[in-house]
Protein backbone atom coordinates (compact mmCIF):
# COMPACT_ATOMS: atom_id res chain seq x y z
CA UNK A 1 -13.83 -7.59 -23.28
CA UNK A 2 -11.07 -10.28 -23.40
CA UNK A 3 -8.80 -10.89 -20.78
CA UNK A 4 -5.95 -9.62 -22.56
CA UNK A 5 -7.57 -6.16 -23.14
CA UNK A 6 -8.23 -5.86 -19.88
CA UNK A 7 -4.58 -6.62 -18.59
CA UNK A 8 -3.86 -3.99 -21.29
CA UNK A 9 -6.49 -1.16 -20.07
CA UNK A 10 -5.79 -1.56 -16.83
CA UNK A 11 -1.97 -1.98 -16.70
CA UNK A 12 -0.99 0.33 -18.79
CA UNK A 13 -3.84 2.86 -19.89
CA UNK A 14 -4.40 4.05 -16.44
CA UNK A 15 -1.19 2.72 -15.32
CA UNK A 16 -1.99 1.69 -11.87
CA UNK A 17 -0.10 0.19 -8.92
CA UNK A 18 -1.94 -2.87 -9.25
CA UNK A 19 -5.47 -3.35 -9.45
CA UNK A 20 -7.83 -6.16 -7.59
CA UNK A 21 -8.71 -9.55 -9.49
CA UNK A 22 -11.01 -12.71 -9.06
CA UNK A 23 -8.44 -15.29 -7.40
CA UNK A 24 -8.79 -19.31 -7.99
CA UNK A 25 -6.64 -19.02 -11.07
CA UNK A 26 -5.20 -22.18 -9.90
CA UNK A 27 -7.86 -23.75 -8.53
CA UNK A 28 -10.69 -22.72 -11.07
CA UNK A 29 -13.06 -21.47 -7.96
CA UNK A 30 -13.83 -18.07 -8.26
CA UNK A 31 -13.80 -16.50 -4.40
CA UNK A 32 -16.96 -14.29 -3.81
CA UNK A 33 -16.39 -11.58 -0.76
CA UNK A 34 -18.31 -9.18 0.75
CA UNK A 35 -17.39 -5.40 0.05
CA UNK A 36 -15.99 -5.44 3.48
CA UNK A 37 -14.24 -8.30 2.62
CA UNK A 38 -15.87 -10.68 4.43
CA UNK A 39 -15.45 -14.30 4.04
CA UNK A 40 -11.66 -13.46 3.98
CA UNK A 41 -10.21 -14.29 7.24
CA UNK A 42 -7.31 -12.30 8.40
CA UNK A 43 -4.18 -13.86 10.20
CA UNK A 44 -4.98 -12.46 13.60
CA UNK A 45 -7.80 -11.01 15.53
CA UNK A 46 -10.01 -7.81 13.93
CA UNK A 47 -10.62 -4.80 16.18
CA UNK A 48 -12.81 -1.68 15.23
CA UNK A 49 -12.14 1.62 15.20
CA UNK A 50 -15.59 3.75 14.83
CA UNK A 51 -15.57 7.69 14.45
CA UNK A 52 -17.04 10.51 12.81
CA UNK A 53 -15.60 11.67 9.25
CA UNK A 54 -16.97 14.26 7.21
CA UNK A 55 -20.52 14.41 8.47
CA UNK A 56 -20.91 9.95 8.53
CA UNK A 57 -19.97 7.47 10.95
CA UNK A 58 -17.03 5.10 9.65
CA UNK A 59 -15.12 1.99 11.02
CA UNK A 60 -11.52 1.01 10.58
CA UNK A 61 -10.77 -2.16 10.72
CA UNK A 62 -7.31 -3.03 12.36
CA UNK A 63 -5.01 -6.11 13.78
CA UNK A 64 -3.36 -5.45 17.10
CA UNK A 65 -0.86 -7.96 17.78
CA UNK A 66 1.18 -7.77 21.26
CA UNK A 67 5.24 -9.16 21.33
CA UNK A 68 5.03 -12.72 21.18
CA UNK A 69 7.75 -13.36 23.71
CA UNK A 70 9.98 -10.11 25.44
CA UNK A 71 8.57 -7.06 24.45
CA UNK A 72 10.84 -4.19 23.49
CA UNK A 73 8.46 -1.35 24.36
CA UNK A 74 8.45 -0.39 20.86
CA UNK A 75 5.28 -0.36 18.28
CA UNK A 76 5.14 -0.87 14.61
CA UNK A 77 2.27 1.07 12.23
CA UNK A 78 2.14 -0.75 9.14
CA UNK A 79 0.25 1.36 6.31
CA UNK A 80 -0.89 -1.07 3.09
CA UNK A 81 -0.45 -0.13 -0.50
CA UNK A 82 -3.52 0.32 -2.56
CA UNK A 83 -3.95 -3.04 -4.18
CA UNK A 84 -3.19 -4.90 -0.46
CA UNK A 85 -4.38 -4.94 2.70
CA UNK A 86 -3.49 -5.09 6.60
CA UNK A 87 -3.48 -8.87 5.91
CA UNK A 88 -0.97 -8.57 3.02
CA UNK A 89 1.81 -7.53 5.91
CA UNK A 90 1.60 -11.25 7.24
CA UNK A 91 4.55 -12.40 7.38
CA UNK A 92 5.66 -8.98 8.74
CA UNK A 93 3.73 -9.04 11.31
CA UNK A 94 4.91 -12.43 12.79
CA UNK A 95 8.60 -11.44 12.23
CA UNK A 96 8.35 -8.00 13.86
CA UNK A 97 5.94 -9.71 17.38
CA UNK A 98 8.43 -12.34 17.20
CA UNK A 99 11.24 -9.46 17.97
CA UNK A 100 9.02 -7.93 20.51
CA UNK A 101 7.13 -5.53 18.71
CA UNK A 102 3.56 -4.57 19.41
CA UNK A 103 1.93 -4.28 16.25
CA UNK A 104 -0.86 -2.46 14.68
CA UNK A 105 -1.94 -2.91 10.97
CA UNK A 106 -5.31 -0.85 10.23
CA UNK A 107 -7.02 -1.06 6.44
CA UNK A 108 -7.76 2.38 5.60
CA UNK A 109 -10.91 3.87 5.54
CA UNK A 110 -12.28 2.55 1.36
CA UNK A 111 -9.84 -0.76 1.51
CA UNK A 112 -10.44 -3.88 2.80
CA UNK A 113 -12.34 -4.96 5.99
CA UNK A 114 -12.98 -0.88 6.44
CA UNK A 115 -15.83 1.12 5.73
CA UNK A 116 -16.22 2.04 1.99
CA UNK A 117 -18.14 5.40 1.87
CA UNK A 118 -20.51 6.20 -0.89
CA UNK A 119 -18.92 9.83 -0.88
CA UNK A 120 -16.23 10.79 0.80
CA UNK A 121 -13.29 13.36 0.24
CA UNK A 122 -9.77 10.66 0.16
CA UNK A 123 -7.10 12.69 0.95
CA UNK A 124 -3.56 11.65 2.53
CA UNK A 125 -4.41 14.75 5.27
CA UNK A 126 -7.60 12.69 5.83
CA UNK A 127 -6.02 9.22 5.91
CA UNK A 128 -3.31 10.35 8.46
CA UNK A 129 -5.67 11.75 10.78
CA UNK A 130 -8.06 8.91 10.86
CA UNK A 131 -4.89 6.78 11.57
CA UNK A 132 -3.69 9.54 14.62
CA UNK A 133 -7.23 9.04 15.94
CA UNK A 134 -6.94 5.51 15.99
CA UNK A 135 -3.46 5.17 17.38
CA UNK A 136 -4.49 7.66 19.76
CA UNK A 137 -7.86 5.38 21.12
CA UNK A 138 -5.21 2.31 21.29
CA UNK A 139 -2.78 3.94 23.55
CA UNK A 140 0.00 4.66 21.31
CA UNK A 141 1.93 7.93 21.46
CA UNK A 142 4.76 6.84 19.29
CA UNK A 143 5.76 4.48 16.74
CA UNK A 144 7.85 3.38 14.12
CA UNK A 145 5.94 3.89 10.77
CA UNK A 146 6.18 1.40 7.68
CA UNK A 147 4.27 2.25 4.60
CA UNK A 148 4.57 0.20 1.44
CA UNK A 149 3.18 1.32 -2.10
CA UNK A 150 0.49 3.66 -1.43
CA UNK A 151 1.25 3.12 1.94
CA UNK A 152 4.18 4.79 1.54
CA UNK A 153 2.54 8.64 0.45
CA UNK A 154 0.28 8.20 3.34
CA UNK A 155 3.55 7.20 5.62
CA UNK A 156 5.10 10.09 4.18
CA UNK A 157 2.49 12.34 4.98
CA UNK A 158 1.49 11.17 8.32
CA UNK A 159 5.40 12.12 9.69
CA UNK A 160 4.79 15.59 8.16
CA UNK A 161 1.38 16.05 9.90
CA UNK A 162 2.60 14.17 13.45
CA UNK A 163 6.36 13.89 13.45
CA UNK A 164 6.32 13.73 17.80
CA UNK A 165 4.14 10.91 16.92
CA UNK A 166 6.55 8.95 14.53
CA UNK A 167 9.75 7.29 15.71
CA UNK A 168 10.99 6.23 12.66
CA UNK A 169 10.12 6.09 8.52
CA UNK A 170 10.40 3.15 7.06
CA UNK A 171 9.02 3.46 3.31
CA UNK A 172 9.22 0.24 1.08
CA UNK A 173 9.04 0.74 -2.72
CA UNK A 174 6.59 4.06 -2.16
CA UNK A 175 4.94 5.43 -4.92
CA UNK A 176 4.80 8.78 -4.65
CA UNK A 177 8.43 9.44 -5.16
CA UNK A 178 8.02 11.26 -8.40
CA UNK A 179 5.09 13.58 -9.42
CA UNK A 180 3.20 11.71 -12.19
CA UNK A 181 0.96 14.86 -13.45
CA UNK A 182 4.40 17.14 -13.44
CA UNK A 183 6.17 14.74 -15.78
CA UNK A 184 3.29 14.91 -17.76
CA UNK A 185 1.19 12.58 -17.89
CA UNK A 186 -2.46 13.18 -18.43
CA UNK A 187 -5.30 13.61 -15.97
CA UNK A 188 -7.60 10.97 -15.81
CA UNK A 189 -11.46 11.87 -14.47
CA UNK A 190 -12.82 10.04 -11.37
CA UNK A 191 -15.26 8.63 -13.72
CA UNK A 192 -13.10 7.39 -16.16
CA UNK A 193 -10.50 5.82 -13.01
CA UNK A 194 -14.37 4.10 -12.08
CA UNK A 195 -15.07 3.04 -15.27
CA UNK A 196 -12.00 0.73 -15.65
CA UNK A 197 -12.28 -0.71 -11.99
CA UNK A 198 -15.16 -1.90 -13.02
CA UNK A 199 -13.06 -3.73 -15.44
CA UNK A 200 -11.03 -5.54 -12.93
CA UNK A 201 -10.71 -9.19 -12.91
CA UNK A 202 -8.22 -11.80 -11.85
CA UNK A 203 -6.41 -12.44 -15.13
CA UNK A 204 -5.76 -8.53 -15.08
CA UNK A 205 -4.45 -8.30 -11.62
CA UNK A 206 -2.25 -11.58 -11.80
CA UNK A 207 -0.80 -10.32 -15.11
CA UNK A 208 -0.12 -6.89 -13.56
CA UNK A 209 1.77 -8.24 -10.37
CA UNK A 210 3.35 -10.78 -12.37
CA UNK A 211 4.92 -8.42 -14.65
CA UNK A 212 5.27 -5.14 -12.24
CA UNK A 213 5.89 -7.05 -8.64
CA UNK A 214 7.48 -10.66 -9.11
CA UNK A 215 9.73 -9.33 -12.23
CA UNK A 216 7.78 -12.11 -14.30
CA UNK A 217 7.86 -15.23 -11.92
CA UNK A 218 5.11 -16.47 -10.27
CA UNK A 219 4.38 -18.44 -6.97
CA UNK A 220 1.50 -20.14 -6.07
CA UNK A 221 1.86 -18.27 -2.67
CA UNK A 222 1.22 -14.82 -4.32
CA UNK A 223 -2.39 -16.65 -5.27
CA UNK A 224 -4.22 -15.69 -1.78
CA UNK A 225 -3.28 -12.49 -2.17
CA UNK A 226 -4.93 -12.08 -6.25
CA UNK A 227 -7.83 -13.88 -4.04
CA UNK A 228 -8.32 -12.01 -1.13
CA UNK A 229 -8.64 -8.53 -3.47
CA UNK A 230 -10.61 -10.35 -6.57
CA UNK A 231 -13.50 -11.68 -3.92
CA UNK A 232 -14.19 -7.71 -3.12
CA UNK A 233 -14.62 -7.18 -6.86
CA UNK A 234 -16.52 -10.10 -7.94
CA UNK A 235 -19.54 -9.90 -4.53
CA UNK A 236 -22.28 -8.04 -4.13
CA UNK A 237 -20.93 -4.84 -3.34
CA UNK A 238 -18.41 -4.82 -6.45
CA UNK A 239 -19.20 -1.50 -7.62
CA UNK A 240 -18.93 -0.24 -4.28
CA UNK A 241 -15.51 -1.25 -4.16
CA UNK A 242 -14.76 -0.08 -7.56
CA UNK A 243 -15.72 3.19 -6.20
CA UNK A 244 -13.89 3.67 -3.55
CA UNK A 245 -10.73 2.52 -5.52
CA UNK A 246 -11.56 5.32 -8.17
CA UNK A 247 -11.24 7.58 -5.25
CA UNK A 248 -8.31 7.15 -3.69
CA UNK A 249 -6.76 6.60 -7.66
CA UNK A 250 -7.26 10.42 -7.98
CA UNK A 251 -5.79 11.66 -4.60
CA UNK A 252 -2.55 9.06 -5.82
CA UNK A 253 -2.47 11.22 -8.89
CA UNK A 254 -3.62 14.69 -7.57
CA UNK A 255 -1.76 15.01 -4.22
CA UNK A 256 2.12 13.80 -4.69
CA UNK A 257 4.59 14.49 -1.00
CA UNK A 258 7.53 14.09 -3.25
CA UNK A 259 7.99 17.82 -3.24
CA UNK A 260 7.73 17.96 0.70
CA UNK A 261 10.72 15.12 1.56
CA UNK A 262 13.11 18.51 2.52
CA UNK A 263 10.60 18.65 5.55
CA UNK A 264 10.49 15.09 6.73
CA UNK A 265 12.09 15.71 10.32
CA UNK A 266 12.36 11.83 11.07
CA UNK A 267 14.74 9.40 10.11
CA UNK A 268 13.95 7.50 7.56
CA UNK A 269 14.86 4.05 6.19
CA UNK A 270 14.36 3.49 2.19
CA UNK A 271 14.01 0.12 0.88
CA UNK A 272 13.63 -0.37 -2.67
CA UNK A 273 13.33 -3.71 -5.28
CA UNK A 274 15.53 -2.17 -8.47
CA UNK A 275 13.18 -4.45 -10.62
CA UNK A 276 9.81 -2.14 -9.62
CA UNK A 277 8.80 0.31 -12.55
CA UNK A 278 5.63 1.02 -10.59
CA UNK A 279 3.71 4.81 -12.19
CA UNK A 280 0.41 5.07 -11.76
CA UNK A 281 -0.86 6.59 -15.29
CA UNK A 282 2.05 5.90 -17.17
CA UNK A 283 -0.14 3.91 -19.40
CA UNK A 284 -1.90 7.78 -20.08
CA UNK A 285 1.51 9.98 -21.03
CA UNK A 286 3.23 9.41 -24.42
CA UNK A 287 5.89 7.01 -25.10
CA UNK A 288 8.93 8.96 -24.53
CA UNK A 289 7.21 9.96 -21.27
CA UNK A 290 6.35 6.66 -19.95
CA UNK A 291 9.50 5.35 -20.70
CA UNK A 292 11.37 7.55 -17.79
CA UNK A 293 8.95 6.79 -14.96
CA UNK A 294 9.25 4.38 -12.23
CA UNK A 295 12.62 3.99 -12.52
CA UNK A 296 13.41 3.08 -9.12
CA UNK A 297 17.17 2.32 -8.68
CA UNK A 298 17.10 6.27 -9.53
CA UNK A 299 14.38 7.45 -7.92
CA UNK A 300 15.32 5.34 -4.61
CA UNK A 301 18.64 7.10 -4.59
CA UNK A 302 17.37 10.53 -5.52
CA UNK A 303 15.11 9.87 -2.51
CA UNK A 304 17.63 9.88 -0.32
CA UNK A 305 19.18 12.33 -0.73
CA UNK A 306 16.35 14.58 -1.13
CA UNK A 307 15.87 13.64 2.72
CA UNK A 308 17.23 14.90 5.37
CA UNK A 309 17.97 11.63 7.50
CA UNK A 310 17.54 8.08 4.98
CA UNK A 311 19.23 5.55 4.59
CA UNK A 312 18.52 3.58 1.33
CA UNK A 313 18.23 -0.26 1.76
CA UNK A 314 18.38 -2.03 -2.24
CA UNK A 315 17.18 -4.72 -3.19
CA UNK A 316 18.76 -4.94 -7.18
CA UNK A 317 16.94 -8.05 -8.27
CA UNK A 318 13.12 -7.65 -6.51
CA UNK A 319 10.35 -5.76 -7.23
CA UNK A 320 7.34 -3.87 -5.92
CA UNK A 321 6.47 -5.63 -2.93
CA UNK A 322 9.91 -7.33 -1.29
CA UNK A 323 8.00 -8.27 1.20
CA UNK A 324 6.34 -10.69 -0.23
CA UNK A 325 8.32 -11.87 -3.06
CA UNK A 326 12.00 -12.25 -0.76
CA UNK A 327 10.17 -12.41 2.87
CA UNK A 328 13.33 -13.92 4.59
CA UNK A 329 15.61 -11.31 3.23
CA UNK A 330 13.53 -8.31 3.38
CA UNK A 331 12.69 -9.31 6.93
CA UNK A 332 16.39 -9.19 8.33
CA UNK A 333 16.98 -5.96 6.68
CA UNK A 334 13.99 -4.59 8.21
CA UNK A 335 15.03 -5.66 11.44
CA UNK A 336 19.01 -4.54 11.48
CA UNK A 337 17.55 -1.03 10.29
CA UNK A 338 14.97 -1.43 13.50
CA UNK A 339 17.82 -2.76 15.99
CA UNK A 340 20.43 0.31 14.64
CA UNK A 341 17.51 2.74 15.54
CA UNK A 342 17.50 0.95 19.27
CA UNK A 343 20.96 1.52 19.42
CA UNK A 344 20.82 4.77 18.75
């Protein structure tokens, strides 16, 4: 299959949020990592989490970094997306230390330096209680929570399953706020979600961030990350990988928390790029279908008001992942929403 088709099949048939890809696009080297991502170094030092799930013993991989100067007493959770990882929050991480937060950025159980179960029930339920559990084994009873992307639903859910536990909601371009299957577009089989991750390469994945994150402009900084994803794909334990990204495609589709925002008893801060038309399957539902979804100057503000306590943050001219593509002035919004909560 050429390039092209797969950009195509994967961008738009199944209409992900971003899939992995073979980096070196500038550099012509294709990165090989293991399916645990090894050979990919994160930016600070890799704990383990072991525990029992569903009848196997599992490891989540995590980066706990202390306040790099006064520390507030506060702690961060940052959840990744499903096309990033713990590493991908970077730069957040060295902004939010730097202001004196301890913080803790795990890879979820099937991403990343984490275990990646040959079967294994993915549910947002699951994912929040694995991320309790650790919390809980690292000493932290309460926390402000950040999810981006993916990270966002599983943000979402984990302040509906342990809102003592969560200070704050911080949910950055979260997918998950709309119900994909409702508006009608198609069910796609855990086989068929496989089949095309098999596809994946690093034409596919740059194209699809290019167009759906960056609003069409490219930096050669947004490289590592096409890298750090593609090397997963392109190792030994590809198929592995592939897996375990068909997996947690079909709880994305299958279990939305748009309908439960009403019950969100935490505050919550919304921040949202107005260029991100991020819907998983929209590639699946007809044309006058796909056309409506992801449409997230609307959906940010619907969002908002659909919760009890938010406060939207916009961001008119960025995409999917602010973060990354505006660091400097995602970062200070982050942080005045952070310091109004301490002055609360």
């Amino acid at each position: 299959m050429r390039t092209g088709a797969r950009v195509w099949c994967l961008g738009w048939i199944l209409g992900l949020a971003g899939c992995a890809a073979n980096g070196g696009l500038a550099t012509g080297a294709l990165p090989v990592h293991g399916a645990r991502l090894e050979g990919f170094d994160y930016p600070h030092p890799v704990s383990t989490y072991r525990f029992q799930s569903q009848g196997q013993a599992l490891e989540m991989a995590y980066m706990d970094v202390p306040p790099d100067g006064a520390p507030n007493g506060r702690t961060v959770v940052l959840m990744h997306g499903k096309n990033f990882c713990a590493a991908t929050w970077e730069a957040t991480i060295g902004v939010l230390s730097g202001a004196g937060f301890r913080v803790i950025a795990p890879d979820q159980v099937g991403f990343c330096k984490s275990s990646k179960p040959a079967a294994y029930q993915f549910s947002f339920h699951q994912l929040a209680a694995n991320t309790h559990a650790l919390l809980a084994k690292a000493g932290v009873e309460r926390a402000i929570v950040i999810g981006h992307s993916m990270g966002g639903m599983l943000a979402t859910r984990h302040a509906l399953d342990f809102p003592d536990a969560v200070e704050r909601l911080v949910l950055v371009n979260p997918i998950g706020i709309e119900d994909w299957q409702a508006e009608g577009v198609p069910y796609a089989s855990i086989d068929a979600l496989f089949a095309q991750e098999l596809r994946t390469d690093a034409a596919s994945i740059k194209a699809y961030q290019s167009r759906f994150y960056y609003n069409g402009a490219w930096k050669p900084e947004y490289d590592r990350w096409v890298d750090m994803l593609a090397g997963m794909y392109a190792g030994p334990g590809g198929r592995q990988v592939a897996w375990n990204q068909a997996l947690a495609s079909d709880m994305l589709f299958t279990q939305p928390v748009v309908h439960e925002f009403g019950s969100i008893r935490v505050p919550v801060v919304l921040m949202i790029g107005g260029k991100d038309r991020t819907a998983p399957g929209a590639g699946r539902a007809p044309p006058e279908v796909a056309a409506r979804l992801g449409d997230y100057p609307v959906l940010g503000r619907w969002a908002a008001g659909a919760i009890p306590d938010a406060t939207l943050v916009e961001f008119p001219e960025l995409g999917h992942s602010p973060q990354v593509e505006a660091p400097a002035r995602f970062h200070a919004a982050l942080l005045d929403a952070l310091v109004e909560t301490a002055d609360e």
